[in-house]
C-alpha atoms as a PDB file:
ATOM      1  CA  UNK A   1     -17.077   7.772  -4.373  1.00  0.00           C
ATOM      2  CA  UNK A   2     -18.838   6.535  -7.495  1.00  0.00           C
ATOM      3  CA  UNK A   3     -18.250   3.125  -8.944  1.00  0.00           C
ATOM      4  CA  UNK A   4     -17.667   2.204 -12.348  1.00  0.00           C
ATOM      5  CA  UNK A   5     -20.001  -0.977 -13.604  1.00  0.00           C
ATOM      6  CA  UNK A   6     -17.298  -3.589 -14.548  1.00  0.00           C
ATOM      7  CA  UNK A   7     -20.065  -5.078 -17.025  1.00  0.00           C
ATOM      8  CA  UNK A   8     -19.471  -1.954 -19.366  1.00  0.00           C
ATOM      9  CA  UNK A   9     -16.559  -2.869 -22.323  1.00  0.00           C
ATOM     10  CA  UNK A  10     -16.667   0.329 -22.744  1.00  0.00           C
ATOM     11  CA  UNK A  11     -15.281   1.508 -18.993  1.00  0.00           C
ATOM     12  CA  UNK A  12     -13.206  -1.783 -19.178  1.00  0.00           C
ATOM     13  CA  UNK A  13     -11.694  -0.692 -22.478  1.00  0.00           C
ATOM     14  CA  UNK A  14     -10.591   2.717 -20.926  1.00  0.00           C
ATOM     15  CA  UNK A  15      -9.446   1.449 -17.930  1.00  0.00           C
ATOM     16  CA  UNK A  16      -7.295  -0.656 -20.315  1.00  0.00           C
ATOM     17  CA  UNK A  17      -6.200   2.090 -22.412  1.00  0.00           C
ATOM     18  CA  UNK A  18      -5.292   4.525 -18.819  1.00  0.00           C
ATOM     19  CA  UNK A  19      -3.416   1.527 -17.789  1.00  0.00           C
ATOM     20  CA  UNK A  20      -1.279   0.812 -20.758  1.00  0.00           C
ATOM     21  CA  UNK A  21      -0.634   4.698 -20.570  1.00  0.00           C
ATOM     22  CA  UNK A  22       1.000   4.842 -17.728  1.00  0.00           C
ATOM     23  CA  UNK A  23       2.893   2.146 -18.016  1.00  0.00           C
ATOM     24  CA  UNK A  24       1.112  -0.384 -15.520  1.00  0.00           C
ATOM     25  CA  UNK A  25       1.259  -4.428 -16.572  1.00  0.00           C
ATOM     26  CA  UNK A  26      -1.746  -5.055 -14.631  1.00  0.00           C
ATOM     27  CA  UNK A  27      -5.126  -4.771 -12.919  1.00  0.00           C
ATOM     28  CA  UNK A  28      -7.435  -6.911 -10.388  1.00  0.00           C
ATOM     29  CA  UNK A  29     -10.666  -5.351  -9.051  1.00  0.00           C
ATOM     30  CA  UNK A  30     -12.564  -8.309  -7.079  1.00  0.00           C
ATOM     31  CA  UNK A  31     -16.336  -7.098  -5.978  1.00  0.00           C
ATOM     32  CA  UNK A  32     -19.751  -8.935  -5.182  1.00  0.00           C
ATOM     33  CA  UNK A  33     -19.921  -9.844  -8.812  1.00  0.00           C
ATOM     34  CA  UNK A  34     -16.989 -11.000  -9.525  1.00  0.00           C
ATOM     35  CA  UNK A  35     -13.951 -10.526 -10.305  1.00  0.00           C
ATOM     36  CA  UNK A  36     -11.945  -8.534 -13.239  1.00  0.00           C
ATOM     37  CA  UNK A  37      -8.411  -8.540 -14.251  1.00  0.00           C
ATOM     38  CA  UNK A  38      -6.910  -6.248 -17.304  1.00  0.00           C
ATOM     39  CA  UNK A  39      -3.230  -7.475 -17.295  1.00  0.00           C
ATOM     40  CA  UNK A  40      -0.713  -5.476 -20.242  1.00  0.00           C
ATOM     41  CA  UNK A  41       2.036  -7.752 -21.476  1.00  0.00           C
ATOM     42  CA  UNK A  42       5.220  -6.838 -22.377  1.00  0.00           C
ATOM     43  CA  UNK A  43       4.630  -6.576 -26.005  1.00  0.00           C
ATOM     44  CA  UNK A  44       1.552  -4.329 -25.018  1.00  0.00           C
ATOM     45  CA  UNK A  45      -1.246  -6.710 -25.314  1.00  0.00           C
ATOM     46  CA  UNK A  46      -4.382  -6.496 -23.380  1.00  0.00           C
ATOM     47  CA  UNK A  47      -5.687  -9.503 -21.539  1.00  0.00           C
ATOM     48  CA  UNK A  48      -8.558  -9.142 -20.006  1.00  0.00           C
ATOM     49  CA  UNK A  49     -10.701 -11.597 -17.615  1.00  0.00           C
ATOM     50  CA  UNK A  50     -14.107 -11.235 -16.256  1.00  0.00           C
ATOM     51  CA  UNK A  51     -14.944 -14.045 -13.284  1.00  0.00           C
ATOM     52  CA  UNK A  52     -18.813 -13.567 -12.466  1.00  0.00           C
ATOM     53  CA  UNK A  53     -19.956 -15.427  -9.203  1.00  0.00           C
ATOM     54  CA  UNK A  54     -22.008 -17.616 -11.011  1.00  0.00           C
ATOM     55  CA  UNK A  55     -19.043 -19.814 -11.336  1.00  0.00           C
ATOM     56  CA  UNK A  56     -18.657 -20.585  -8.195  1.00  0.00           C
ATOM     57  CA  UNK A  57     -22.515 -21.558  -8.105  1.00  0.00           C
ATOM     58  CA  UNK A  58     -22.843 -24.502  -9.765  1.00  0.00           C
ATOM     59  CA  UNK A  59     -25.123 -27.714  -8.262  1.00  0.00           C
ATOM     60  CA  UNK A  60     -22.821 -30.001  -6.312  1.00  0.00           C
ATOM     61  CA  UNK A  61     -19.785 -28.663  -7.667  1.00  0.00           C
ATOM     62  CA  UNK A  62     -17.293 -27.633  -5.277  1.00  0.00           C
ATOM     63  CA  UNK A  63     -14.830 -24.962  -6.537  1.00  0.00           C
ATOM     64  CA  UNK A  64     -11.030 -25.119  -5.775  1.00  0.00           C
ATOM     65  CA  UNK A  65      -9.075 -21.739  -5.571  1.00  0.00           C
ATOM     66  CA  UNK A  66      -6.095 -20.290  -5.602  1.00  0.00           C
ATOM     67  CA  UNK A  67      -4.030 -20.245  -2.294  1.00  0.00           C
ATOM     68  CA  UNK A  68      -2.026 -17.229  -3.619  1.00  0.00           C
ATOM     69  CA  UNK A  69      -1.216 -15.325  -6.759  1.00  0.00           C
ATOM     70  CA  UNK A  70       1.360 -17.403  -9.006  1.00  0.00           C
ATOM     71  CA  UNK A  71       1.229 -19.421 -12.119  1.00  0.00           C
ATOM     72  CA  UNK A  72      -1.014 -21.882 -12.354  1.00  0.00           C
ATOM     73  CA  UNK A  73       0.423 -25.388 -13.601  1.00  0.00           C
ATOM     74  CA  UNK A  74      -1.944 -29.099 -14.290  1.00  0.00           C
ATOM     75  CA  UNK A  75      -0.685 -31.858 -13.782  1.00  0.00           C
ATOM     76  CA  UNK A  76       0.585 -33.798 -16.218  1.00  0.00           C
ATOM     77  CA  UNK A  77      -1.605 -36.191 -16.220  1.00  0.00           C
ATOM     78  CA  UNK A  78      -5.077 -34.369 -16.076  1.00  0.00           C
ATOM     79  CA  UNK A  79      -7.088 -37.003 -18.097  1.00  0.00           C
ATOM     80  CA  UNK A  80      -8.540 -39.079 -15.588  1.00  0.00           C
ATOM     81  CA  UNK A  81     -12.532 -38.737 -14.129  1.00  0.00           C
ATOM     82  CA  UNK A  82     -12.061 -38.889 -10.641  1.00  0.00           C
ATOM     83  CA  UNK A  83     -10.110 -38.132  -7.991  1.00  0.00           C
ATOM     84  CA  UNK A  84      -9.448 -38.991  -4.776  1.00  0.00           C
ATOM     85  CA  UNK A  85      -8.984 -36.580  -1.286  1.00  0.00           C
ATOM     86  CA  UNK A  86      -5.535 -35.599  -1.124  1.00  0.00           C
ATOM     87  CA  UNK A  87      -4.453 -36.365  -4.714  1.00  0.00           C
ATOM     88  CA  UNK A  88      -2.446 -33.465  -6.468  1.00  0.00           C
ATOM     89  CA  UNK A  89      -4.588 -31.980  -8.962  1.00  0.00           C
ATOM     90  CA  UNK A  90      -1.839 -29.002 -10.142  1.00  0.00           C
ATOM     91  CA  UNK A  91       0.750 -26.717  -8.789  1.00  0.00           C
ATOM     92  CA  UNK A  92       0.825 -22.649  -8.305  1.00  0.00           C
ATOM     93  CA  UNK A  93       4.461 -21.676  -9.344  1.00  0.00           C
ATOM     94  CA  UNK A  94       6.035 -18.538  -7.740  1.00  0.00           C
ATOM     95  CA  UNK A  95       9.443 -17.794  -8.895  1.00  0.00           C
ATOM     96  CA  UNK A  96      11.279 -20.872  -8.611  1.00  0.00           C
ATOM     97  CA  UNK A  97       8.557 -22.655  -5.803  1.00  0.00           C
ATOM     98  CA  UNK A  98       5.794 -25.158  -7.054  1.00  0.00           C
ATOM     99  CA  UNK A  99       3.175 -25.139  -4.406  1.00  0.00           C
ATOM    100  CA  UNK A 100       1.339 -28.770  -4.546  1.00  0.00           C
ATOM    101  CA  UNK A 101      -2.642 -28.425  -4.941  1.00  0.00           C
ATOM    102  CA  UNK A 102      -4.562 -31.042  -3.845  1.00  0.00           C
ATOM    103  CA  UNK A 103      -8.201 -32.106  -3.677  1.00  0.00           C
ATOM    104  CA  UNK A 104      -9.666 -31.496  -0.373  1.00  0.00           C
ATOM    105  CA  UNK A 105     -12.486 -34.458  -1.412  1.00  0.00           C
ATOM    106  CA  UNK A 106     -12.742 -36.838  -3.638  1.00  0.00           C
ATOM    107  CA  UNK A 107     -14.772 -36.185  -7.080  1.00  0.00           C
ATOM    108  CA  UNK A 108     -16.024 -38.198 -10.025  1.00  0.00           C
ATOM    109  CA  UNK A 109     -15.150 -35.361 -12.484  1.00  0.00           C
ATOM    110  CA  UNK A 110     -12.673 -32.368 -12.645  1.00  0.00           C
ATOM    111  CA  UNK A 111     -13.789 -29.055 -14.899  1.00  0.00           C
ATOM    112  CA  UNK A 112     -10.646 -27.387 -15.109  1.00  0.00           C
ATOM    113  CA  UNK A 113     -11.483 -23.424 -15.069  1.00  0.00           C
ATOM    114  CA  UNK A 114      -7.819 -21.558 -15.371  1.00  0.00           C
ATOM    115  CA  UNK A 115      -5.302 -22.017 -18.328  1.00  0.00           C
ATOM    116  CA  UNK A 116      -1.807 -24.103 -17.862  1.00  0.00           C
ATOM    117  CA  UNK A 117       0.674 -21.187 -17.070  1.00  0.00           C
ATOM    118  CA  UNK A 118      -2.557 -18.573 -16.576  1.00  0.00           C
ATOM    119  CA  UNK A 119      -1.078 -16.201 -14.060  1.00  0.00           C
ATOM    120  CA  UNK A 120      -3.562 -16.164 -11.368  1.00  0.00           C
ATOM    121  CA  UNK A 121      -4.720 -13.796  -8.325  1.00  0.00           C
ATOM    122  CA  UNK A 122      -5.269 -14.758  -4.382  1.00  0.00           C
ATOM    123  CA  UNK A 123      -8.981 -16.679  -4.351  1.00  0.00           C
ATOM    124  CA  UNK A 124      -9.195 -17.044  -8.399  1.00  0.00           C
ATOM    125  CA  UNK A 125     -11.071 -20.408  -9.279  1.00  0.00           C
ATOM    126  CA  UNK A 126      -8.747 -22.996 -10.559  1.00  0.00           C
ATOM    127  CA  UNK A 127     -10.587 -25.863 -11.131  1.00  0.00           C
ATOM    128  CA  UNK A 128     -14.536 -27.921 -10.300  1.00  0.00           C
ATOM    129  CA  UNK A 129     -14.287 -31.226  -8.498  1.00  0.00           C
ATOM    130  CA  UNK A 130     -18.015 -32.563  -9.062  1.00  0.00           C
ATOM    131  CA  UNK A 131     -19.468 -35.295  -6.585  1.00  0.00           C
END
């Protein structure tokens, strides 16, 4: 079985295209590079996202993700620096159910890395807590 190189717009744009064709809404294909998702709206827009592993990768930084696919929802209040272990840094939303996500250690800074509302897949990087 050949593979197709996920880096290519040009294989992404097709896949896109075959997709929308037959009527599909979306996409995920997760490999040792990364992750990409080509999700078709209901007014036929084409989102797509390309997660490369150097992401997770990044000094001290540890990198909170998704318990399960859902909608992915901040906090309200998502100004401050730090956090501490156990505070409730967001929610995943599935149907009617807002999962609590909290920070498994405490951090001086939070990167967020998903959108408010960004429909999300299993394992999908939500957010950076840095030491």
């Amino acid at each position: 079985m050949s593979r197709f190189d996920l880096t290519d717009m040009d294989t992404i744009s097709v896949l896109a295209d075959a997709l929308q064709a037959a009527g599909v809404d979306g996409l995920e294909i997760t490999d040792s590079g990364g992750q990409l998702r080509i999700v078709v709206d209901t007014g036929r827009h084409v989102s797509i996202t390309r997660t490369g592993t150097s992401m997770a990768a990044v000094g001290t930084a540890h990198v909170v993700k998704a318990p399960m696919a859902g909608h992915f929802l901040m906090r309200a209040t998502t100004q401050e620096l730090g956090v501490e272990k156990g505070d409730v840094l967001g929610f995943m939303q599935i149907g009617p159910v807002l999962l609590p996500l909290r920070a498994d250690r405490s951090a001086s800074s939070i990167r967020w890395i998903a959108d408010e509302r960004q429909l999300v897949g299993y394992g999908e990087p939500l957010f950076e807590l840095s030491a």
